[in-house]
N, C-alpha and C. Protein backbone atom coordinates (compact mmCIF):
# COMPACT_ATOMS: atom_id res chain seq x y z
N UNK A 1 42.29 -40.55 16.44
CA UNK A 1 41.62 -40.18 17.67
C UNK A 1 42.20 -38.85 18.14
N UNK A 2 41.14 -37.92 18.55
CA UNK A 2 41.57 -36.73 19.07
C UNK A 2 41.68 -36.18 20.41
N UNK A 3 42.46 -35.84 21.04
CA UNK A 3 43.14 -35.68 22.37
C UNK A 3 42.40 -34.37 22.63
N UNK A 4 41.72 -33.77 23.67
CA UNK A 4 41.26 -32.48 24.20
C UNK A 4 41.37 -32.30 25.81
N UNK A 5 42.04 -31.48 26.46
CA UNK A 5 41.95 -30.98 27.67
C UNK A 5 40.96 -30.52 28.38
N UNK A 6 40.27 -30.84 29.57
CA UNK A 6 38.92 -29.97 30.26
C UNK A 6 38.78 -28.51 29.26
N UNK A 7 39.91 -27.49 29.56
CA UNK A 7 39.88 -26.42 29.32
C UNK A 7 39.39 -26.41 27.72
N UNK A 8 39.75 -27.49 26.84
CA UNK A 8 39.54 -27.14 25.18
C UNK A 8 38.51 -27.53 25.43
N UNK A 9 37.24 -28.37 26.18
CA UNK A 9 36.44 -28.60 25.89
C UNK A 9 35.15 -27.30 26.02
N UNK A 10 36.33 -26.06 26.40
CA UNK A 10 34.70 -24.75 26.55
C UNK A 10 34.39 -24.75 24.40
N UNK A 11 35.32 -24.89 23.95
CA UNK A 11 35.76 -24.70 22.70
C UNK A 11 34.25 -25.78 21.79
N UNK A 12 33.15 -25.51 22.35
CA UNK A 12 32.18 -26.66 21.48
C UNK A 12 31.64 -26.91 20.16
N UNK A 13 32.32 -25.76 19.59
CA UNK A 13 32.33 -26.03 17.95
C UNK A 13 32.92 -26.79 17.47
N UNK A 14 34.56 -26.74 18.06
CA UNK A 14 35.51 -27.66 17.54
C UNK A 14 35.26 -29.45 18.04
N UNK A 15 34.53 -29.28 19.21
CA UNK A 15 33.85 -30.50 19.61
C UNK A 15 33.10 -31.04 19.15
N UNK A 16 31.60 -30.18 18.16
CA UNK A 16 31.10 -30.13 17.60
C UNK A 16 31.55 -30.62 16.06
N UNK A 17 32.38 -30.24 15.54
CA UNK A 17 32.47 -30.36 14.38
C UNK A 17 33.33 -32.11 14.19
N UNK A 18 34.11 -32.07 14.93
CA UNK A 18 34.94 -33.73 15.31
C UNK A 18 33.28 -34.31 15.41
N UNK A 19 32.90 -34.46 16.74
CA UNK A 19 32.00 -35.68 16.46
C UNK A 19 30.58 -35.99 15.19
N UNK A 20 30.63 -34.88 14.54
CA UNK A 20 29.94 -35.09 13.44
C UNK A 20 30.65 -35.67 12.25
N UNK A 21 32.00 -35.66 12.53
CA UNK A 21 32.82 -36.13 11.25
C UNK A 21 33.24 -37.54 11.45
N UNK A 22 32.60 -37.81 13.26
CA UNK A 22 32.96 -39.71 13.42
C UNK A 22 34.46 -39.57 14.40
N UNK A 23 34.81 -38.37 14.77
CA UNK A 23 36.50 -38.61 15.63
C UNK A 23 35.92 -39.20 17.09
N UNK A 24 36.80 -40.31 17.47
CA UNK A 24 36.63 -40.54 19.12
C UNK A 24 37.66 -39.78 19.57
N UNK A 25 37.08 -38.66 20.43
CA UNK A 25 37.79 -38.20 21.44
C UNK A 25 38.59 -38.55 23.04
N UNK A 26 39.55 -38.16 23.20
CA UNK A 26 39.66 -38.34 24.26
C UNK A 26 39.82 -37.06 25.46
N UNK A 27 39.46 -37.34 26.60
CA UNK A 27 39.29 -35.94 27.39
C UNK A 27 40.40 -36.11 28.28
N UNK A 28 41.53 -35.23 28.58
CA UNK A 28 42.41 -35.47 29.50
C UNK A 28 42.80 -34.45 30.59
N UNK A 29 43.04 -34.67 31.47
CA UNK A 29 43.51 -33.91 32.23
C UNK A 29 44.86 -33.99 33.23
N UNK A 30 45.54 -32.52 33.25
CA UNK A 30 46.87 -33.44 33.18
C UNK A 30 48.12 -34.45 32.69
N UNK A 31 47.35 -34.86 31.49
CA UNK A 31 48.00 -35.77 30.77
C UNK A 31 47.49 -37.02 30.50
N UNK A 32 46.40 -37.49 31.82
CA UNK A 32 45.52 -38.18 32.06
C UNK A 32 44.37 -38.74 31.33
N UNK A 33 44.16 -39.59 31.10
CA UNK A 33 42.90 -40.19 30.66
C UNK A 33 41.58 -40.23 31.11
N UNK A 34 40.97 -39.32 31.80
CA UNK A 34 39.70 -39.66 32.24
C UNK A 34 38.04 -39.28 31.95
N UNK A 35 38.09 -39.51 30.37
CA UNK A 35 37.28 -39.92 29.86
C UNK A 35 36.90 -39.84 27.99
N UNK A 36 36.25 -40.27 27.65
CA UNK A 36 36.12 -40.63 26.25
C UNK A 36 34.72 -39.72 25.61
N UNK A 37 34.85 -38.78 24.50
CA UNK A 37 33.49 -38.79 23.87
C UNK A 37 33.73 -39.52 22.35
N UNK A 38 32.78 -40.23 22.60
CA UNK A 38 31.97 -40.82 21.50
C UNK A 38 31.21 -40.93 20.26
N UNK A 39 31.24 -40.10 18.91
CA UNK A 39 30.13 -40.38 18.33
C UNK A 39 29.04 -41.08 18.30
N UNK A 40 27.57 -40.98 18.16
CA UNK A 40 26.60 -42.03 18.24
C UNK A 40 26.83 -42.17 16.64
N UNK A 41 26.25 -41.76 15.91
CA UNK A 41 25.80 -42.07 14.17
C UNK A 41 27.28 -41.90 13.70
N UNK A 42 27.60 -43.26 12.87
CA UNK A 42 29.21 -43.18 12.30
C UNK A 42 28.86 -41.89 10.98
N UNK A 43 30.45 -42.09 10.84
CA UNK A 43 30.28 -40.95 9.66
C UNK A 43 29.94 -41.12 8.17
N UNK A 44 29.02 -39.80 7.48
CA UNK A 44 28.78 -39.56 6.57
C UNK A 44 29.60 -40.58 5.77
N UNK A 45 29.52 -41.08 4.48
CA UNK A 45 30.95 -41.47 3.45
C UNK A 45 30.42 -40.56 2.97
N UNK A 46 31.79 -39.94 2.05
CA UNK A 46 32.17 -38.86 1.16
C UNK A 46 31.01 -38.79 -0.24
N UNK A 47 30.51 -37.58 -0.49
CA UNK A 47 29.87 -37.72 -1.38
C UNK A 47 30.64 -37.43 -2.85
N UNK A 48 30.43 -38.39 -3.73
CA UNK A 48 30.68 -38.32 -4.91
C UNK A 48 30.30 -37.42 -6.09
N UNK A 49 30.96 -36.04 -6.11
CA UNK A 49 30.67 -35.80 -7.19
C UNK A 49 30.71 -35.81 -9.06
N UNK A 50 29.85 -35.44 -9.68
CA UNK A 50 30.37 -35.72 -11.03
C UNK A 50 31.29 -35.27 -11.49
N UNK A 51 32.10 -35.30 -12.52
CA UNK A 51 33.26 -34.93 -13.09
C UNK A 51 32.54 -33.84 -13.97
N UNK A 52 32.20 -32.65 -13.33
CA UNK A 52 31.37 -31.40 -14.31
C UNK A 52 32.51 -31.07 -15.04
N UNK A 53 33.79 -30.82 -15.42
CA UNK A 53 34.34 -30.42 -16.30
C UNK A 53 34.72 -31.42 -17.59
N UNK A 54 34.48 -32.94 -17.14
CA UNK A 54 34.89 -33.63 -18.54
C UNK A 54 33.43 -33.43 -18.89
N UNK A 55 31.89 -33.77 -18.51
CA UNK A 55 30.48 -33.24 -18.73
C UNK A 55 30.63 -31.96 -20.14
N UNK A 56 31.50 -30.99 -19.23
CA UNK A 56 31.68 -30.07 -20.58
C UNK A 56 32.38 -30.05 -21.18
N UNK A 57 33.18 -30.49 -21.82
CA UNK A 57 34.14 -30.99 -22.38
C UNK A 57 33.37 -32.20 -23.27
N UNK A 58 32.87 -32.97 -23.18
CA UNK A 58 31.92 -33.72 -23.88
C UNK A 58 30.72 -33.70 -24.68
N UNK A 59 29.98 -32.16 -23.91
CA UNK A 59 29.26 -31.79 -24.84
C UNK A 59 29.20 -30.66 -25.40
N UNK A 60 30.45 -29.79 -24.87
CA UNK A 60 30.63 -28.75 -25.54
C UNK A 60 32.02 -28.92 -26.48
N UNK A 61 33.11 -30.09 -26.30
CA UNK A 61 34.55 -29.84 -26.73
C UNK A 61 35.07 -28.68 -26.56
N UNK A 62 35.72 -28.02 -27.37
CA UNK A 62 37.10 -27.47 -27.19
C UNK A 62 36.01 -25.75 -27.35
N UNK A 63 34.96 -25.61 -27.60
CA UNK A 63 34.17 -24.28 -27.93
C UNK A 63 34.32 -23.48 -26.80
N UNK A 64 34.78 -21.98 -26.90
CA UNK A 64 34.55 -21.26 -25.73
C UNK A 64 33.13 -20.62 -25.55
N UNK A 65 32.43 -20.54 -24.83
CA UNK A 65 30.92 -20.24 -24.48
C UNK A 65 30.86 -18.86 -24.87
N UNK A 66 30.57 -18.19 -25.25
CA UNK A 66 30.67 -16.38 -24.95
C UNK A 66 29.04 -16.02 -24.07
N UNK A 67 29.20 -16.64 -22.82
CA UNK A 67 27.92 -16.58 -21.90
C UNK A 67 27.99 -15.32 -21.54
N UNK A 68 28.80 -14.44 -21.46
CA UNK A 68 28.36 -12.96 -21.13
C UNK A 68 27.57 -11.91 -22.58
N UNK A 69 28.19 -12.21 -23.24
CA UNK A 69 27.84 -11.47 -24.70
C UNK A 69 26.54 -12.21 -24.84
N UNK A 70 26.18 -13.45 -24.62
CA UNK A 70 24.31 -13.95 -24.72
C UNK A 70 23.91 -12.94 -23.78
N UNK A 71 24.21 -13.19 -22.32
CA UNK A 71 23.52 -12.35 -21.46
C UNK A 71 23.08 -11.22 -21.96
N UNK A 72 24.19 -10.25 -22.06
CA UNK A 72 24.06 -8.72 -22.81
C UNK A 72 23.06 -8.57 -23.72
N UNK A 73 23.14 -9.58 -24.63
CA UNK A 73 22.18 -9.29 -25.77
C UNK A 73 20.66 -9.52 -25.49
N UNK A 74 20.51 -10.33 -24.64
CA UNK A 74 19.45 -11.08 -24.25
C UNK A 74 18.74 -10.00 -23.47
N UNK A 75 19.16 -9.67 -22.81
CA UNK A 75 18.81 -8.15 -21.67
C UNK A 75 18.32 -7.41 -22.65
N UNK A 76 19.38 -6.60 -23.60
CA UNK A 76 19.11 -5.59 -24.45
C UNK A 76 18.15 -6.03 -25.29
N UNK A 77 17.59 -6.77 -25.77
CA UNK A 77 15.90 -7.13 -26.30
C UNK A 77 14.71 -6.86 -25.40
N UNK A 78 15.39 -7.30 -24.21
CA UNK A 78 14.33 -7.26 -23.52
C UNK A 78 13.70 -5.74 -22.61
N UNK A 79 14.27 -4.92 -22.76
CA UNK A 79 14.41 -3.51 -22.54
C UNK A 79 13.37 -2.69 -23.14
N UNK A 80 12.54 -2.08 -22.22
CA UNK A 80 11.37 -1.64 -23.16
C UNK A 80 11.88 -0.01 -23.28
């Protein structure tokens, strides 16, 4: 839970960005407790990505690509 002062609350990005990630805030003043923001919609879960480097590694093994030297050549054909 994240603690913010009247004054941090001009700060609404950083307010912004907490309650989209699911933080309950608290608003204080003085030291004080007097009042709470809330998320409505809980948070995102983490999206899973694939493991793109074992992917290549699997279907390419141990081969180094020479993707610039295709490029090059590929261009230079195409060159009128």
């Amino acid at each position: 839970m994240q603690s913010i002062t009247l004054r941090q609350l001009r700060d609404t990005k950083q307010v912004k960005t907490w309650l989209r990630a699911g933080v309950h805030i608290e608003v204080r003043e003085r030291g004080e407790v007097i009042g709470d923001l809330v998320p409505r919609t809980p948070p995102k879960p983490a999206v899973e990505w694939p493991d793109f480097e074992a992917r290549l590694k699997r279907n390419f093994g141990d081969r180094v690509l020479p993707g610039a030297d295709l490029l090059i050549e590929e261009r230079e054909k195409s060159r009128y």
